[in-house]
Protein backbone atom coordinates (compact mmCIF):
# COMPACT_ATOMS: atom_id res chain seq x y z
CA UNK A 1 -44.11 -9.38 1.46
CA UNK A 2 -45.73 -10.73 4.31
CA UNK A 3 -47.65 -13.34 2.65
CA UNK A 4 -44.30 -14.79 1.25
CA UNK A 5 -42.82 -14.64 4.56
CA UNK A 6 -45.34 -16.47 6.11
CA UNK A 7 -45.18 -19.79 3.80
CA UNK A 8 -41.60 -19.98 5.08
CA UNK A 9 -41.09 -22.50 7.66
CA UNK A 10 -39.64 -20.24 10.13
CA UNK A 11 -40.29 -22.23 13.39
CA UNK A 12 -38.38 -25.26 11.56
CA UNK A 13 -35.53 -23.44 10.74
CA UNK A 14 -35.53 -22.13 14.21
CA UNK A 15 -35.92 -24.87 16.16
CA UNK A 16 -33.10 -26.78 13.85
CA UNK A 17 -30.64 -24.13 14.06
CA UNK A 18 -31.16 -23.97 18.03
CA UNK A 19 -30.23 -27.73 18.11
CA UNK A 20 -27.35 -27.14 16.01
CA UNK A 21 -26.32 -24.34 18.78
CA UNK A 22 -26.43 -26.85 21.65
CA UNK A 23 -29.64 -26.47 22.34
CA UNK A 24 -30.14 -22.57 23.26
CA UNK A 25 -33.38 -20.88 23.06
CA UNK A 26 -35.20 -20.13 20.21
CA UNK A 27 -36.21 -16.79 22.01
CA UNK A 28 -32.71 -15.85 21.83
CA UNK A 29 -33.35 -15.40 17.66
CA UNK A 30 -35.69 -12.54 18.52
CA UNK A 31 -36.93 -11.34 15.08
CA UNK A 32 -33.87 -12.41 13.04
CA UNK A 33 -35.57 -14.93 10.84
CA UNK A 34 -38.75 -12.67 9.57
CA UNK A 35 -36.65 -9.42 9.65
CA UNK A 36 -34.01 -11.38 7.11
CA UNK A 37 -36.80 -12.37 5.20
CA UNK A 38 -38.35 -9.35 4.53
CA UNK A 39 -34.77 -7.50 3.95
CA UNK A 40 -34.22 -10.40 1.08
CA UNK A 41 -37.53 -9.76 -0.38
CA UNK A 42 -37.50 -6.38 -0.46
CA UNK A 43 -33.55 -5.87 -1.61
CA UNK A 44 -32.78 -3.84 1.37
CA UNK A 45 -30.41 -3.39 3.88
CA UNK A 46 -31.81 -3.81 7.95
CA UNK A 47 -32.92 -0.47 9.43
CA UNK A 48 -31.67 0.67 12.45
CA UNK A 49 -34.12 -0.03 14.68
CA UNK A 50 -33.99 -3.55 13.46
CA UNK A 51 -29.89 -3.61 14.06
CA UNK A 52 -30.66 -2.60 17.51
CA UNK A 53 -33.35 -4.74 18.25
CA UNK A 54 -29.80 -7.65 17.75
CA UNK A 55 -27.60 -5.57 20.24
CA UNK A 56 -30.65 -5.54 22.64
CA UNK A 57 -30.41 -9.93 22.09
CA UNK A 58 -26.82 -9.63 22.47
CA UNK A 59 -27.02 -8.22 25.44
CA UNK A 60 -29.63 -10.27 27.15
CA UNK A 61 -27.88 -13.32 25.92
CA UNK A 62 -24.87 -12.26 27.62
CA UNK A 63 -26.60 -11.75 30.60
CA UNK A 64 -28.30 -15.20 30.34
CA UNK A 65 -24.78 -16.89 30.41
CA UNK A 66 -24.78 -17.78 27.17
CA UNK A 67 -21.31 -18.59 25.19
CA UNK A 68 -20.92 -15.69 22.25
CA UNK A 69 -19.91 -18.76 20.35
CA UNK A 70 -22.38 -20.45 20.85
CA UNK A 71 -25.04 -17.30 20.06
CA UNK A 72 -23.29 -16.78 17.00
CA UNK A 73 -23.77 -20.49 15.92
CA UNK A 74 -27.50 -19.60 16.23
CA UNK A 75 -27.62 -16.77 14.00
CA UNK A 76 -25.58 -18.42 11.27
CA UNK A 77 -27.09 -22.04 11.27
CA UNK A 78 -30.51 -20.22 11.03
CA UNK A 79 -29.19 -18.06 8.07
CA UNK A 80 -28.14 -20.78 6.20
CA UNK A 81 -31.32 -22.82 6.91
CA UNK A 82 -33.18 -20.27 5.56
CA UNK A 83 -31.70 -19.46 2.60
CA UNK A 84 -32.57 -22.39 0.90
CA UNK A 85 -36.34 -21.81 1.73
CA UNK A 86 -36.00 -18.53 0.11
CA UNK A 87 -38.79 -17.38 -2.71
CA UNK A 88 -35.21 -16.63 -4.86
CA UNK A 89 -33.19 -19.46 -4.16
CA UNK A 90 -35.96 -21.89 -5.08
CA UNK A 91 -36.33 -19.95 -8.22
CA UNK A 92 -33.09 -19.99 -8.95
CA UNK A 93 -33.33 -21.68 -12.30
CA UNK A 94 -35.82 -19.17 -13.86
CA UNK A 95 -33.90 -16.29 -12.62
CA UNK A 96 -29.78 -16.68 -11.96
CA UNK A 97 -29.23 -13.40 -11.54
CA UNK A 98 -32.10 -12.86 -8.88
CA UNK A 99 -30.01 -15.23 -6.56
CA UNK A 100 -26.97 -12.97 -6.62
CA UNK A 101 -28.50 -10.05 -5.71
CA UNK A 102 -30.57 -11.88 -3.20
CA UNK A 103 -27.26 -13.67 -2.03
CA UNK A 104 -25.52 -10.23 -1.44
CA UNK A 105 -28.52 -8.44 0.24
CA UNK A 106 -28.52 -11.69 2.38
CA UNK A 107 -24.67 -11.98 3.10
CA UNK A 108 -25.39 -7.94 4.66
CA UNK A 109 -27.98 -8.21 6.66
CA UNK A 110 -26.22 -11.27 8.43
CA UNK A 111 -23.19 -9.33 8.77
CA UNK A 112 -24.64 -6.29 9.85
CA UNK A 113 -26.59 -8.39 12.58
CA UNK A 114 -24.18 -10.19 13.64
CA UNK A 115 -22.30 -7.45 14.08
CA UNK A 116 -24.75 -5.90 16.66
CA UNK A 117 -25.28 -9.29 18.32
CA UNK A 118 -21.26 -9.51 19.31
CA UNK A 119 -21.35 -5.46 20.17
CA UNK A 120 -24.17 -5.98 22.56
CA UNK A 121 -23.08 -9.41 23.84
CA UNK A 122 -19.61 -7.72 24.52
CA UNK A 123 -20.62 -4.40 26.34
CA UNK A 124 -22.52 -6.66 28.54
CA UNK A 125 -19.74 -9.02 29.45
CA UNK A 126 -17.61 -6.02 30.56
CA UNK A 127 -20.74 -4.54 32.32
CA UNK A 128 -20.67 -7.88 33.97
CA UNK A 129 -16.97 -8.59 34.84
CA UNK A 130 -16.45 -4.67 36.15
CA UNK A 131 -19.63 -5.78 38.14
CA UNK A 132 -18.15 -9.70 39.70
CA UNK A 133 -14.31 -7.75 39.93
CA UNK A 134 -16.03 -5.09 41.89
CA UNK A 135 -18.05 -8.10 44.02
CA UNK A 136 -15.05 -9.77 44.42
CA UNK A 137 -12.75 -7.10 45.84
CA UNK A 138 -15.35 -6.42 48.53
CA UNK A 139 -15.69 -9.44 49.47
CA UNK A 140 -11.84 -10.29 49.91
CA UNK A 141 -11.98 -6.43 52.02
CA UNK A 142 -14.81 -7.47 54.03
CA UNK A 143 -13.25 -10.89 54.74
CA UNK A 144 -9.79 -9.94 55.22
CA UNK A 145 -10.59 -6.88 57.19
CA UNK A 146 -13.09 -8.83 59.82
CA UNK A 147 -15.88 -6.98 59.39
CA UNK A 148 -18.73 -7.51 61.83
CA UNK A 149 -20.93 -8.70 59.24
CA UNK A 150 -19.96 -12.53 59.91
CA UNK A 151 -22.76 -13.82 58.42
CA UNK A 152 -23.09 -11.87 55.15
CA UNK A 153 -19.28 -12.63 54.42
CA UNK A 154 -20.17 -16.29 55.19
CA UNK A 155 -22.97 -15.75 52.56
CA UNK A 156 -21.02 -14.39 50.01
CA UNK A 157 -18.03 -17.31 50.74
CA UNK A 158 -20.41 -20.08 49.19
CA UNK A 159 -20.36 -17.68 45.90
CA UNK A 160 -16.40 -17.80 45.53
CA UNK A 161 -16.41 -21.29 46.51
CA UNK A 162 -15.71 -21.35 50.20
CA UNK A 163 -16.82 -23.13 52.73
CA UNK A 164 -15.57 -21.48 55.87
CA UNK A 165 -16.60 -23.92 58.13
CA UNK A 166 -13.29 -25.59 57.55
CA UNK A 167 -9.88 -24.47 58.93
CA UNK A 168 -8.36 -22.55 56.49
CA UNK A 169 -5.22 -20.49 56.07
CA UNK A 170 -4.18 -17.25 54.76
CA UNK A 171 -0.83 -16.90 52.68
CA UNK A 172 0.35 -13.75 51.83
CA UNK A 173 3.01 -12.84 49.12
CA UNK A 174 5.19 -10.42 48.63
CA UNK A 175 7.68 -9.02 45.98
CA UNK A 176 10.10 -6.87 44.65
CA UNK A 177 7.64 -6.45 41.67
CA UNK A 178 3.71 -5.60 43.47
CA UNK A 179 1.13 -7.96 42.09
CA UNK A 180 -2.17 -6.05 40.74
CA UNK A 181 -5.40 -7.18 40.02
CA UNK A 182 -4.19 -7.73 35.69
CA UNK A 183 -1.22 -9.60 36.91
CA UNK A 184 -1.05 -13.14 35.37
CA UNK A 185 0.77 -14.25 38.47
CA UNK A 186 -3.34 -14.98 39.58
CA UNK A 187 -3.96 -17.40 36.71
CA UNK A 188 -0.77 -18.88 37.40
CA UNK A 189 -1.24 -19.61 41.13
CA UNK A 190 -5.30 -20.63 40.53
CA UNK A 191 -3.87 -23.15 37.57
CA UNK A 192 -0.74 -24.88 39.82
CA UNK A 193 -2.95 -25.29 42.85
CA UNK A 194 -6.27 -26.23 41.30
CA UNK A 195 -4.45 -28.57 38.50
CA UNK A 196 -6.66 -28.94 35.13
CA UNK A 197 -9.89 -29.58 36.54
CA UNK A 198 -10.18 -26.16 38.53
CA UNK A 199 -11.99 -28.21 41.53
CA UNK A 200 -9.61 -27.35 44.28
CA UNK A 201 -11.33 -24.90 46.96
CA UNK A 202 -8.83 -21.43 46.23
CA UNK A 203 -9.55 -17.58 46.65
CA UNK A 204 -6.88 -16.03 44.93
CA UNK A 205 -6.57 -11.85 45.07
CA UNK A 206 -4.29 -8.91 45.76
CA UNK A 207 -4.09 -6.61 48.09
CA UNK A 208 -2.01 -3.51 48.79
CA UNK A 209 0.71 -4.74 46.31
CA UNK A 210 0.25 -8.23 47.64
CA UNK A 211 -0.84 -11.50 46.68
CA UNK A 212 -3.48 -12.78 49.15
CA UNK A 213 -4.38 -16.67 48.85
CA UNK A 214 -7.06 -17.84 51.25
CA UNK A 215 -7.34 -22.45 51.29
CA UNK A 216 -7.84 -24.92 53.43
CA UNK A 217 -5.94 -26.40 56.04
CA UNK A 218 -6.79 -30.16 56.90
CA UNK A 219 -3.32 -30.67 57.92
CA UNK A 220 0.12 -29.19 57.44
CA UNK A 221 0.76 -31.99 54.31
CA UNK A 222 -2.22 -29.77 52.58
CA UNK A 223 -0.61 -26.24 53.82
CA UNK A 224 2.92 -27.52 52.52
CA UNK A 225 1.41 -28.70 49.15
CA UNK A 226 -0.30 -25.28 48.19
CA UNK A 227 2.89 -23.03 49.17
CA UNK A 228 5.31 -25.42 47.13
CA UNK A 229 2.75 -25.40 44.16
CA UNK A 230 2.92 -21.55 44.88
CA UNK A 231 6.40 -20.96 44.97
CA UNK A 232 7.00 -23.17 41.26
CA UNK A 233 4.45 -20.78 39.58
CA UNK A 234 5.92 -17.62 41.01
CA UNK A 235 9.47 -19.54 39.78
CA UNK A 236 10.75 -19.68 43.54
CA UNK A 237 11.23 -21.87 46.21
CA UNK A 238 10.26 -22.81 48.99
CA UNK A 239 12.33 -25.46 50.29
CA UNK A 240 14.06 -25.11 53.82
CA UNK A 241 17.95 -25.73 53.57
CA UNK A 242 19.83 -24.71 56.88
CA UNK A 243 23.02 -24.70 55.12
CA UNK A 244 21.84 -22.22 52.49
CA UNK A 245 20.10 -20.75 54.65
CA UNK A 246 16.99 -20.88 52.41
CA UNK A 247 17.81 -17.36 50.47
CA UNK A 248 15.05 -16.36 47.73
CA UNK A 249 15.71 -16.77 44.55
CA UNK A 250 14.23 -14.10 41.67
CA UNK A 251 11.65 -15.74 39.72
CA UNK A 252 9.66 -13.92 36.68
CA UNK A 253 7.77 -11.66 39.74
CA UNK A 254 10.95 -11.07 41.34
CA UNK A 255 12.20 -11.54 44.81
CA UNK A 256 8.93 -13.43 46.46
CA UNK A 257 8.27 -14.04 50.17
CA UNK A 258 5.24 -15.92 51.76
CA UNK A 259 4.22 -14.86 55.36
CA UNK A 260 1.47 -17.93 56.31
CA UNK A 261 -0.73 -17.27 59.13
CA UNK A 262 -2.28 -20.31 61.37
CA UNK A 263 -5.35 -22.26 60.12
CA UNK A 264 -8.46 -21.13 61.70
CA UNK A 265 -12.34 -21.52 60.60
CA UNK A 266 -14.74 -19.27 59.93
CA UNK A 267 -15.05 -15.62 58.91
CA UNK A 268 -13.20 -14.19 62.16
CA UNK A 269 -10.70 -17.31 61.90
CA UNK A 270 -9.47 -16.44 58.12
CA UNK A 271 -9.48 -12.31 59.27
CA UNK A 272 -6.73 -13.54 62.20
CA UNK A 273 -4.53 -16.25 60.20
CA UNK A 274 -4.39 -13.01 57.65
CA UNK A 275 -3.39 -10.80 60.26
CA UNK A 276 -0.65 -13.15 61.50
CA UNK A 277 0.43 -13.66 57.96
CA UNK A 278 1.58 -10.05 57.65
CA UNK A 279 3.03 -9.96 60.90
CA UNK A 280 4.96 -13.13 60.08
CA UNK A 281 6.21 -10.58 56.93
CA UNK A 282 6.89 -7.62 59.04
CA UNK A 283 8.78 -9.64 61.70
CA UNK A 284 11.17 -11.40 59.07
CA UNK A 285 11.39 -8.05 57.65
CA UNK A 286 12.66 -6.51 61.02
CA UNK A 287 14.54 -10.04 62.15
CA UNK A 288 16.29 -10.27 58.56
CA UNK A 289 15.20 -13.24 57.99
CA UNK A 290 15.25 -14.30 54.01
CA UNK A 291 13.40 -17.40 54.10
CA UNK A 292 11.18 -17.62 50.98
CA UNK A 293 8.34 -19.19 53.81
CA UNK A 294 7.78 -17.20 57.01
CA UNK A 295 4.81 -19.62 58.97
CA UNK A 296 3.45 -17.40 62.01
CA UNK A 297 3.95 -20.51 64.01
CA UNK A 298 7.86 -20.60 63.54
CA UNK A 299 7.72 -17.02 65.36
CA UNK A 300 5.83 -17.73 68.55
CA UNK A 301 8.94 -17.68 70.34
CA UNK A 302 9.71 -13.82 68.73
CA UNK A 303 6.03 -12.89 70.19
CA UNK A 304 6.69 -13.79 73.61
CA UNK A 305 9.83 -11.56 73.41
CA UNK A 306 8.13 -8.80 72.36
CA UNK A 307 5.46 -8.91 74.58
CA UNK A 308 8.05 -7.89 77.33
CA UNK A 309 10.12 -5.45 75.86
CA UNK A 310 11.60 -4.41 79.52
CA UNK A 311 12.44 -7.73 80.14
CA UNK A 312 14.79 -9.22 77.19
CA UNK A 313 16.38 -5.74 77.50
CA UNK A 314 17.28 -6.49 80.70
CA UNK A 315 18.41 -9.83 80.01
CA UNK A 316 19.96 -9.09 76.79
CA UNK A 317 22.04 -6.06 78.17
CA UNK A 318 22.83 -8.44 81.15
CA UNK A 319 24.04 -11.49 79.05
CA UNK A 320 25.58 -9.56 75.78
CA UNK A 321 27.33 -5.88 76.95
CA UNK A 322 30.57 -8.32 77.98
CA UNK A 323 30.67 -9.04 74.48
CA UNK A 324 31.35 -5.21 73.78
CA UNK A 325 34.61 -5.40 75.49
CA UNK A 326 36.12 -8.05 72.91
CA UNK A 327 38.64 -7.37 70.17
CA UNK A 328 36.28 -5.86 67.17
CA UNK A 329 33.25 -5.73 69.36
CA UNK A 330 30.26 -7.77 69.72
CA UNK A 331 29.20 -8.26 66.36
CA UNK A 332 31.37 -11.10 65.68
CA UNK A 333 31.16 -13.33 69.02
CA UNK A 334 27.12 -12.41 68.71
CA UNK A 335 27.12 -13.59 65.20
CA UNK A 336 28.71 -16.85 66.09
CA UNK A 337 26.20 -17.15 68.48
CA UNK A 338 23.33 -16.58 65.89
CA UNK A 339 24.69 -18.97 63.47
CA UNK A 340 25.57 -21.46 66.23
CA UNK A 341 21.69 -21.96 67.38
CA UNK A 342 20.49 -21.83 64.02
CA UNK A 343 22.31 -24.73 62.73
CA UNK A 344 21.26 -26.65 66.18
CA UNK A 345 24.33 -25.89 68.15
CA UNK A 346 26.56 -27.68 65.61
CA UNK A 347 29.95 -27.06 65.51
CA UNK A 348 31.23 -27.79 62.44
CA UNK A 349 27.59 -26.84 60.68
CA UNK A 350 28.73 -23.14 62.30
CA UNK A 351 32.16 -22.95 60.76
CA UNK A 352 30.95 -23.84 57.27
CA UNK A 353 28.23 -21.44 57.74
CA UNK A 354 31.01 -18.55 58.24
CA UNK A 355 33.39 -19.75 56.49
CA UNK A 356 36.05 -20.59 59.27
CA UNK A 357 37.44 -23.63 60.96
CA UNK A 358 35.53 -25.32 63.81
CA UNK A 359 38.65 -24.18 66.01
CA UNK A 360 38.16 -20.56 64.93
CA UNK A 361 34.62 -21.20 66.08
CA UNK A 362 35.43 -23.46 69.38
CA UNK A 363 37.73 -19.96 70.24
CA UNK A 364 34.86 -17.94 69.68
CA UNK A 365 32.38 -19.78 72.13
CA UNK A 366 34.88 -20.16 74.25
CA UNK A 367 35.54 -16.37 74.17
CA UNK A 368 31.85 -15.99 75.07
CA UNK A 369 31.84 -17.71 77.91
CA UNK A 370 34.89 -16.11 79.21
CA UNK A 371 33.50 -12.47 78.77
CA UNK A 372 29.83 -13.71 79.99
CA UNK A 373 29.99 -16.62 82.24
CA UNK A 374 27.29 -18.49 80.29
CA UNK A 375 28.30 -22.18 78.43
CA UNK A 376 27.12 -23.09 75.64
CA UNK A 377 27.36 -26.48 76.50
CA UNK A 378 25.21 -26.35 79.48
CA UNK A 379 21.28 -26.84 78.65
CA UNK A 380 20.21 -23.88 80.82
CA UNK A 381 22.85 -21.53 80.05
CA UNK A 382 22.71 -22.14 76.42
CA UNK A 383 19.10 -21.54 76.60
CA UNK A 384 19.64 -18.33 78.04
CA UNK A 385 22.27 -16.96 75.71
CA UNK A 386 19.83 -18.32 72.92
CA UNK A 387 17.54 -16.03 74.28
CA UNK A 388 18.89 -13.54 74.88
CA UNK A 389 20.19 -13.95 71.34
CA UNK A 390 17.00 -13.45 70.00
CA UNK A 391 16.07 -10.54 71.90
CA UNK A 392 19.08 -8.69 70.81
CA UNK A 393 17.94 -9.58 67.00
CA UNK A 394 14.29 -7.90 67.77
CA UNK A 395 15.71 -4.96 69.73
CA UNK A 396 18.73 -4.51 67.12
CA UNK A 397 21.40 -4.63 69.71
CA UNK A 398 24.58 -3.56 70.19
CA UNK A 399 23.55 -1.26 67.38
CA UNK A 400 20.50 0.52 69.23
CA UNK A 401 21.51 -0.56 72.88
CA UNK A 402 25.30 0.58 72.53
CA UNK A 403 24.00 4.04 71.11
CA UNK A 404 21.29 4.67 73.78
């Protein structure tokens, strides 16, 4: 058996069926050729040692990076190859019925090997994806969370494809439907902002129920390109209408929002624009603000407030508790005033906003400055009420302030 199987031109047939492959290693055949051989000679199946001897190459080919396709074109171009060089097959005229049986004992011990090759190449591949998921989601932790390890995360960035060195900014998004680690909505996002060629620097996670994107921020053209491409593969948008009022609208992952912190470079720079991302989120949440884009830098203004609770209390319940005394309370007179300073202290922007006519809402700011003294026609005033405004949206007044 062994003298036949060493007249066969097994390197040949090797080294052919690895160029028909693309090329791979020859190494990656292991034993297949001689152990094929012998199993045609002798009329017998593989043993199993010999089947797992495949898994084993399966395995380390999976390991190596190489394409199961392109493993299994290996193993079949250098079946076929060496068929023909077969003892049988060349004898096939003398003895017809030889080449059937040597046909079927060859058709099984490919199958059977091949079999073990794509079982071993497979139990690697999820051996190796459980290990880069699991690689992954500590990294986005350690970055997101600021760790004191700057360096290592700055390490690891180059892996994912960041270079840190670069502003970037932190988007977070959240929806009526939370985002996991299988949801396509990650595919979807890398694909829209990355276009066909993939080449686009993009971190793409979740955490918590949310979908974390980390890119970077040359300017606010590039920030404004990535949240639009964003918002068309979650099917929302995020277009800024004051008349609308820019309202979500449900898309395939439901009701979306995107809190976007500042740009900022390096390790401890992405760990703060995320941070300022979800308080962007939880600040819109407790302003009621709907805007499918909440950009940390819009809410400056709300920071300062809050930074002095005391003090917009005092000026709110200074400025506003006339307003109590009106016919049917504050509420209406304050939300004229809301609506007035969000559509840029436009009249007739206001009443179509509430539905009323601009004299309904000339009375009303004219009622305001009755009961408070302030006009809303005078810079300084106006900027008062319009702070005061504000604060009363943070501390939810009259509702809190009238029951306290």
């Amino acid at each position: 058996m062994a003298t036949q199987r060493d007249a066969l031109p097994l390197d040949s047939v090797a080294a052919q069926s690895a160029s028909d492959a693309g090329g791979l290693d020859v190494a990656l055949l292991g034993s297949f050729l001689e152990v094929l051989a012998d199993a045609v000679d002798a009329g017998v199946p593989l043993s199993r040692p010999q089947l797992h001897e495949f898994r084993a190459q399966g395995d380390a080919a999976a390991r190596a990076g190489v394409a199961l396709r392109a493993l299994l074109d290996l193993y079949l171009s250098s079946a076929w190859r060496l068929w023909r060089e077969l003892p049988a097959v060349v004898a096939a005229a003398e003895d017809p019925a030889g080449v059937v049986t040597a046909g079927e004992v060859m058709l099984r011990a490919v199958d059977d090997a091949v079999a073990e090759l794509a079982e071993g190449f497979q139990l690697a591949r999820r051996t190796l994806v459980r290990a880069e998921v699991l690689a992954r989601r500590e990294f986005v932790d350690d970055l997101l969370s600021g760790t004191s390890d700057v360096a290592g995360v700055l390490g690891r960035a180059q892996t994912f494809g960041l270079d840190l060195s670069s502003p970037h900014v932190v988007a977070v998004v959240t929806s009526t439907k939370p985002f996991t680690d299988a949801s396509s909505a990650i595919t979807l996002v890398e694909r829209s902002v990355q276009g066909s060629k993939g080449d686009a620097e993009l971190l793409v996670a979740t955490k918590q129920d949310r979908l974390i994107l980390v890119f970077p921020a040359p300017d606010l053209v590039a920030v404004d390109h990535v949240l639009d491409r964003v918002g068309r593969a979650l099917g929302t948008s995020t277009s800024t209408s004051s008349e609308s009022g820019d309202l979500r609208r449900k898309g395939e992952y439901g009701r979306t929002q995107i809190g976007v912190g500042r740009p900022r470079s390096g390790a401890v720079g992405v760990a703060a624009s995320y941070r300022e991302a979800l308080d962007a989120l939880d600040l819109a949440a407790s302003l009621g603000f709907d805007a499918s884009v909440v950009d940390a830098r819009d809410l400056l203004v709300y920071r300062v407030l809050i930074s002095d609770r005391a003090a917009i209390a005092d000026l709110v319940d200074t400025l506003l508790t006339p307003l109590l005394s009106a016919r049917g309370g504050a509420g209406p007179l304050l939300e004229t005033l809301q609506v007035y300073f969000d559509t840029g202290a436009n009249t007739a922007s206001t009443a179509r906003r509430m539905h009323l006519s601009v004299r309904a809402v000339t009375y009303r700011l004219s009622r305001i400055k009755d009961l408070t003294g302030q006009n809303v026609g005078n810079p300084v005033e106006a900027f008062a009420l319009h702070t005061a405004v504000l604060g009363a949206k943070l501390l939810d007044w009259p509702e809190v302030g009238s029951s306290s």
